[in-house]
PDB file of N, CA and C in Angstrom:
ATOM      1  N   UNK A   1      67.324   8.667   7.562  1.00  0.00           N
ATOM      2  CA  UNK A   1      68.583   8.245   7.001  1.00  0.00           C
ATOM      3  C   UNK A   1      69.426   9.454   6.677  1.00  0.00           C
ATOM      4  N   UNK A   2      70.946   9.422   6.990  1.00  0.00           N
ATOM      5  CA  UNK A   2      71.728  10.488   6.419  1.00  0.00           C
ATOM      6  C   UNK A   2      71.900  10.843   4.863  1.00  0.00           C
ATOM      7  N   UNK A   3      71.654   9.476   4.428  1.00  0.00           N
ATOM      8  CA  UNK A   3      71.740   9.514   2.862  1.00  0.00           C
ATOM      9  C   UNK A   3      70.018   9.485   1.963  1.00  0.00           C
ATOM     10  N   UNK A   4      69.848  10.957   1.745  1.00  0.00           N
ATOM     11  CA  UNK A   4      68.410  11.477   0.886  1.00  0.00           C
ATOM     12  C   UNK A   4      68.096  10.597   0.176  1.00  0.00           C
ATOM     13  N   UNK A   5      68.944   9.854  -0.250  1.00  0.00           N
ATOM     14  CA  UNK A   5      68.735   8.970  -1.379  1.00  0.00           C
ATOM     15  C   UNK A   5      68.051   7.268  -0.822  1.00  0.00           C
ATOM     16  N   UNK A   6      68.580   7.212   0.284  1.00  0.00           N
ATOM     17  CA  UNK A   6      68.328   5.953   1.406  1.00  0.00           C
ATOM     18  C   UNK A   6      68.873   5.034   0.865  1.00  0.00           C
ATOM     19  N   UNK A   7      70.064   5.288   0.331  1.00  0.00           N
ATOM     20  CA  UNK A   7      70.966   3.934  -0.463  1.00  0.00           C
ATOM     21  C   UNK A   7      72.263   3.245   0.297  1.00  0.00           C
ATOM     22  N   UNK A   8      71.782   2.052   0.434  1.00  0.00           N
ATOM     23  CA  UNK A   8      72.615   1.367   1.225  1.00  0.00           C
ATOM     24  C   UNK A   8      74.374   1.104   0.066  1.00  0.00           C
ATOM     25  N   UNK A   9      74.836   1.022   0.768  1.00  0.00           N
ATOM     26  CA  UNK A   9      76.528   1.520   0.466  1.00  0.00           C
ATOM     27  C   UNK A   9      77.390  -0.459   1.067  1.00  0.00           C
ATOM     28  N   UNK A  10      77.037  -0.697  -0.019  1.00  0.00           N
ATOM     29  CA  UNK A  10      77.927  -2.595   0.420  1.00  0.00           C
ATOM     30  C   UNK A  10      79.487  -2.812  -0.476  1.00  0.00           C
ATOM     31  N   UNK A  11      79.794  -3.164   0.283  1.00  0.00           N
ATOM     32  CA  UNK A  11      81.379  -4.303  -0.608  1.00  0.00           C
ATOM     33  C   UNK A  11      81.040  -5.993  -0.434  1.00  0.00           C
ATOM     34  N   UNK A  12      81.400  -6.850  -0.858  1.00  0.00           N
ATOM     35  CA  UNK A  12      81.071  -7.781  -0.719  1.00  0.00           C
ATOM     36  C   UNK A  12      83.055  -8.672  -1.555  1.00  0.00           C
ATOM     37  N   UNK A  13      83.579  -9.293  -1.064  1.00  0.00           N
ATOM     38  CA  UNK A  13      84.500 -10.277  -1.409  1.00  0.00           C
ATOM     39  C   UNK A  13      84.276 -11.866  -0.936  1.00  0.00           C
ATOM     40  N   UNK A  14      85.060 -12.999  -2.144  1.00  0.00           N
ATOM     41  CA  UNK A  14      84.823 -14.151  -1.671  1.00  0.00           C
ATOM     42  C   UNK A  14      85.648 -15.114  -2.702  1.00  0.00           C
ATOM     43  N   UNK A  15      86.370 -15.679  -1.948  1.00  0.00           N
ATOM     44  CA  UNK A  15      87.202 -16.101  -2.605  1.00  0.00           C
ATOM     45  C   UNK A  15      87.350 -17.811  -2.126  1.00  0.00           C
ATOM     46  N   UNK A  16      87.169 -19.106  -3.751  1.00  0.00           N
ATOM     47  CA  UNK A  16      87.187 -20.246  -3.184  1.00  0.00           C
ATOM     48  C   UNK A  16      88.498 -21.354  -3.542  1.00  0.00           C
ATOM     49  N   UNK A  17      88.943 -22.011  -3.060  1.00  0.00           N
ATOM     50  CA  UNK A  17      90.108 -22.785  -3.376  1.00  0.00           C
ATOM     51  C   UNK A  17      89.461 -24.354  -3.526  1.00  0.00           C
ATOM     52  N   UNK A  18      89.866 -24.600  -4.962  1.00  0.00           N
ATOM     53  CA  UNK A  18      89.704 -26.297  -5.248  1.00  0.00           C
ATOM     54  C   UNK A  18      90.875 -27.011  -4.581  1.00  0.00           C
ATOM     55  N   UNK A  19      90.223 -27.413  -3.666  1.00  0.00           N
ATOM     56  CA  UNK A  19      91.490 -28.783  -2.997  1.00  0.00           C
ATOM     57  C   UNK A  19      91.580 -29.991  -3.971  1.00  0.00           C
ATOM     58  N   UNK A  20      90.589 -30.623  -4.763  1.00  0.00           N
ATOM     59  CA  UNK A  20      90.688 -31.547  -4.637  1.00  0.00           C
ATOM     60  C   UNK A  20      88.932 -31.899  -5.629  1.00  0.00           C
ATOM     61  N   UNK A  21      88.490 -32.620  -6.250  1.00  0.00           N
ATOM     62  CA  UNK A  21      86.933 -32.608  -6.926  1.00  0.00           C
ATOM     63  C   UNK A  21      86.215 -32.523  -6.222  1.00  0.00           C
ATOM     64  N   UNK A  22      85.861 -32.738  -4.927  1.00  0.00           N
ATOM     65  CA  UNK A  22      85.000 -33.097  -4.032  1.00  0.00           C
ATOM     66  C   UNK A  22      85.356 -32.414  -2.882  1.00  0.00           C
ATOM     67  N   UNK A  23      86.102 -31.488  -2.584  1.00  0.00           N
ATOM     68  CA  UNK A  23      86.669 -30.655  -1.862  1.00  0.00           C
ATOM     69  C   UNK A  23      86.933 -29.259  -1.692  1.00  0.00           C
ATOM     70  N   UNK A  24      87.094 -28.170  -1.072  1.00  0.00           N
ATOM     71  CA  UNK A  24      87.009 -26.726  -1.712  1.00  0.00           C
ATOM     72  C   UNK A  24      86.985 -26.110  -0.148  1.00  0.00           C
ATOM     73  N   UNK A  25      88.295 -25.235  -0.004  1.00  0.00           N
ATOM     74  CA  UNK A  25      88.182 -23.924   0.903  1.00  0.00           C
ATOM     75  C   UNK A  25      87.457 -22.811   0.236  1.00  0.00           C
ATOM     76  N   UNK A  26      86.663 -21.777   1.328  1.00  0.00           N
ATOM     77  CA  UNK A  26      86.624 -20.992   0.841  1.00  0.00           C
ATOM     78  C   UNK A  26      86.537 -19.880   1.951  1.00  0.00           C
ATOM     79  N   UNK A  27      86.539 -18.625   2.049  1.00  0.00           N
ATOM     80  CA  UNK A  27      86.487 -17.333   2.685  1.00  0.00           C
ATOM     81  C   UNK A  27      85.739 -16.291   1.911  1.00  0.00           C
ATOM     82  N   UNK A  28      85.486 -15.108   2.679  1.00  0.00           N
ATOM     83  CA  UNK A  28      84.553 -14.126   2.198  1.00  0.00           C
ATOM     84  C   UNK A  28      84.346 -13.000   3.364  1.00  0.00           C
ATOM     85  N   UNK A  29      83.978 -12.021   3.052  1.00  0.00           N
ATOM     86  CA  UNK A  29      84.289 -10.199   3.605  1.00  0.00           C
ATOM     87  C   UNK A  29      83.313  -9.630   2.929  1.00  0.00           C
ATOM     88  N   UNK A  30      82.632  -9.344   4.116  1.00  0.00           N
ATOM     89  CA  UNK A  30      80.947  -8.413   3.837  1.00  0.00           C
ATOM     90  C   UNK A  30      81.035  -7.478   4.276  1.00  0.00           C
ATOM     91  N   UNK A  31      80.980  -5.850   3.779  1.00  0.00           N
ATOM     92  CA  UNK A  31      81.101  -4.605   4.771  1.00  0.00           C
ATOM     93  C   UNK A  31      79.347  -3.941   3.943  1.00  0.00           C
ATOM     94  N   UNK A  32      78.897  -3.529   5.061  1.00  0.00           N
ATOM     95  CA  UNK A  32      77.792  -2.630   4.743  1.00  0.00           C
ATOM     96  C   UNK A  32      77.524  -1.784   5.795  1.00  0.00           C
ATOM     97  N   UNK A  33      77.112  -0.133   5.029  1.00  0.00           N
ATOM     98  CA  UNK A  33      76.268   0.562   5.799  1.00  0.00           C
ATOM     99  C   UNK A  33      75.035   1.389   5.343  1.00  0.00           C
ATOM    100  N   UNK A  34      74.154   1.074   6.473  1.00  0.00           N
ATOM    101  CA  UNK A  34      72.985   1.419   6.183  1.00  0.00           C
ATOM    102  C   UNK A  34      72.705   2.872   6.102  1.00  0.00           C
ATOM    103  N   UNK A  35      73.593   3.469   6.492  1.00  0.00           N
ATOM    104  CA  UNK A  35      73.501   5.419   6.430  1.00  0.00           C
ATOM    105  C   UNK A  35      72.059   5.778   7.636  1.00  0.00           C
ATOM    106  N   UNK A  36      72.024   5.140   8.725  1.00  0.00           N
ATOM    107  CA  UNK A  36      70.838   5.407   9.190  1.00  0.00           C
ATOM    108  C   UNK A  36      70.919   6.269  10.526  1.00  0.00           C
ATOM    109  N   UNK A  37      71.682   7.406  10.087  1.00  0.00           N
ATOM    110  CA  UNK A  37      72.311   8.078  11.100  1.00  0.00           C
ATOM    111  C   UNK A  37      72.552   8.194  12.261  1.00  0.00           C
ATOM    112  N   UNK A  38      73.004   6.894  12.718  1.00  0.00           N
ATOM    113  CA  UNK A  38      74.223   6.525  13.763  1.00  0.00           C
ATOM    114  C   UNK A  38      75.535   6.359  13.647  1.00  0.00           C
ATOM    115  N   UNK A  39      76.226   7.218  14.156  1.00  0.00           N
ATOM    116  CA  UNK A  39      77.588   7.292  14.114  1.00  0.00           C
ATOM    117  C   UNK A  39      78.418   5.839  14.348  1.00  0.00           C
ATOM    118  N   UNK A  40      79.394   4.985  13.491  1.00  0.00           N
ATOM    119  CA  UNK A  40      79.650   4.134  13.291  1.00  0.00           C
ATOM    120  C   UNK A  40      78.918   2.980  13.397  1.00  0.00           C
ATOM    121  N   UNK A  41      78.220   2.567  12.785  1.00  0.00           N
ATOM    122  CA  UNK A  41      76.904   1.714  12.566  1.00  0.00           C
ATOM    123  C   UNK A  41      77.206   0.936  10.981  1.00  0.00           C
ATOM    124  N   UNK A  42      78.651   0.568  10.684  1.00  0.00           N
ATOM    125  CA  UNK A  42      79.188  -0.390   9.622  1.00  0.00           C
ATOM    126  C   UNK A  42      78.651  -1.470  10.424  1.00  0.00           C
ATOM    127  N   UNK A  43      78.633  -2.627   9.588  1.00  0.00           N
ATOM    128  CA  UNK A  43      77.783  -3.847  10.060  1.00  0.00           C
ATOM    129  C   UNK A  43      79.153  -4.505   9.230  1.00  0.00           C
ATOM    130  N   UNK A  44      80.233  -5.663   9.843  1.00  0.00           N
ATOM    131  CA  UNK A  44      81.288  -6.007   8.642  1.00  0.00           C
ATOM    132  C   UNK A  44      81.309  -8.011   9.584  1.00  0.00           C
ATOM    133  N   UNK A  45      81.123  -8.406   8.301  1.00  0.00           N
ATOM    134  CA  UNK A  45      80.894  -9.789   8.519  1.00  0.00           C
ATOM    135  C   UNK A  45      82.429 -11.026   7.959  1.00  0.00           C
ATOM    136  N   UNK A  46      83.094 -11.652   8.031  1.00  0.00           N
ATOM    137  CA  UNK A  46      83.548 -12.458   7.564  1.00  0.00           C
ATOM    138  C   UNK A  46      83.706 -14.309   7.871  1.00  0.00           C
ATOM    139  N   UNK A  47      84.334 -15.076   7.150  1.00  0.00           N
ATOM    140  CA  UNK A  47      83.700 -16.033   7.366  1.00  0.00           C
ATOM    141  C   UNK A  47      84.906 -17.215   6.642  1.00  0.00           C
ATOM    142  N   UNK A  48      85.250 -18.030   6.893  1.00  0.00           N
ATOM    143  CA  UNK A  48      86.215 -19.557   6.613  1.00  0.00           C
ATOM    144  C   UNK A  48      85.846 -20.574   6.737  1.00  0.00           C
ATOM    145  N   UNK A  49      85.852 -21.385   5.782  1.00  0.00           N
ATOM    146  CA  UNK A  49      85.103 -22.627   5.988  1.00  0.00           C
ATOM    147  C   UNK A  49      85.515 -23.616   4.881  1.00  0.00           C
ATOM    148  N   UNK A  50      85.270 -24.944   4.923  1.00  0.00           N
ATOM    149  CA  UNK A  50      85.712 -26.411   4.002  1.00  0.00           C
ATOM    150  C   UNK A  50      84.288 -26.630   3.647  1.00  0.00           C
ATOM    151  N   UNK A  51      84.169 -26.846   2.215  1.00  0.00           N
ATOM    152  CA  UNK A  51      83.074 -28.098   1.600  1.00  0.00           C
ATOM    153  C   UNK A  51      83.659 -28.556   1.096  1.00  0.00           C
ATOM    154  N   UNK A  52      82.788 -30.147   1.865  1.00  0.00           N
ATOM    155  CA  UNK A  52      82.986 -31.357   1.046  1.00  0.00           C
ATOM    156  C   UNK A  52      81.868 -31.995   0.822  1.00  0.00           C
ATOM    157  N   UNK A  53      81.983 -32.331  -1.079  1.00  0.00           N
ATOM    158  CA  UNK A  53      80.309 -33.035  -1.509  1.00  0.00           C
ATOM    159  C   UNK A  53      80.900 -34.778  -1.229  1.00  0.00           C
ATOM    160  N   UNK A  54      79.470 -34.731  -0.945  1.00  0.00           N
ATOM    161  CA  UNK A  54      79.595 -36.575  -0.679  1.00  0.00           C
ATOM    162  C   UNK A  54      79.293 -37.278  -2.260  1.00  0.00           C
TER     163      UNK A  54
END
C-alpha cells in the first residue's frame, strides 16, 4: 500500500426526499480509495432510486 498506515480514505453522501408517508426518493455518492498503489484506482459509486412501503 502507498499509505504506511494502510488507511482507506472514503466520502460517503445520501440524501432522501419524503414524497408522501409511504413514499420516499432517495440518491447517494460513494468515493473511496484504497491507496494500494495503482495509479488512479478511486472506486466512485452512485445511485437513484423510489421506495415504496406497502
Amino acid at each position: 500500500q502507498s499509505d504506511p498506515a494502510g488507511k482507506l480514505k472514503r466520502f460517503q453522501a445520501g440524501y432522501s426526499y419524503k414524497m408522501s408517508n409511504r413514499t420516499s426518493l432517495y440518491a447517494f455518492y460513494d468515493r473511496s480509495d484504497p491507496n494500494n498503489r495503482v495509479a488512479n484506482d478511486v472506486i466512485r459509486a452512485y445511485g437513484v432510486g423510489i421506495q415504496h412501503n406497502f
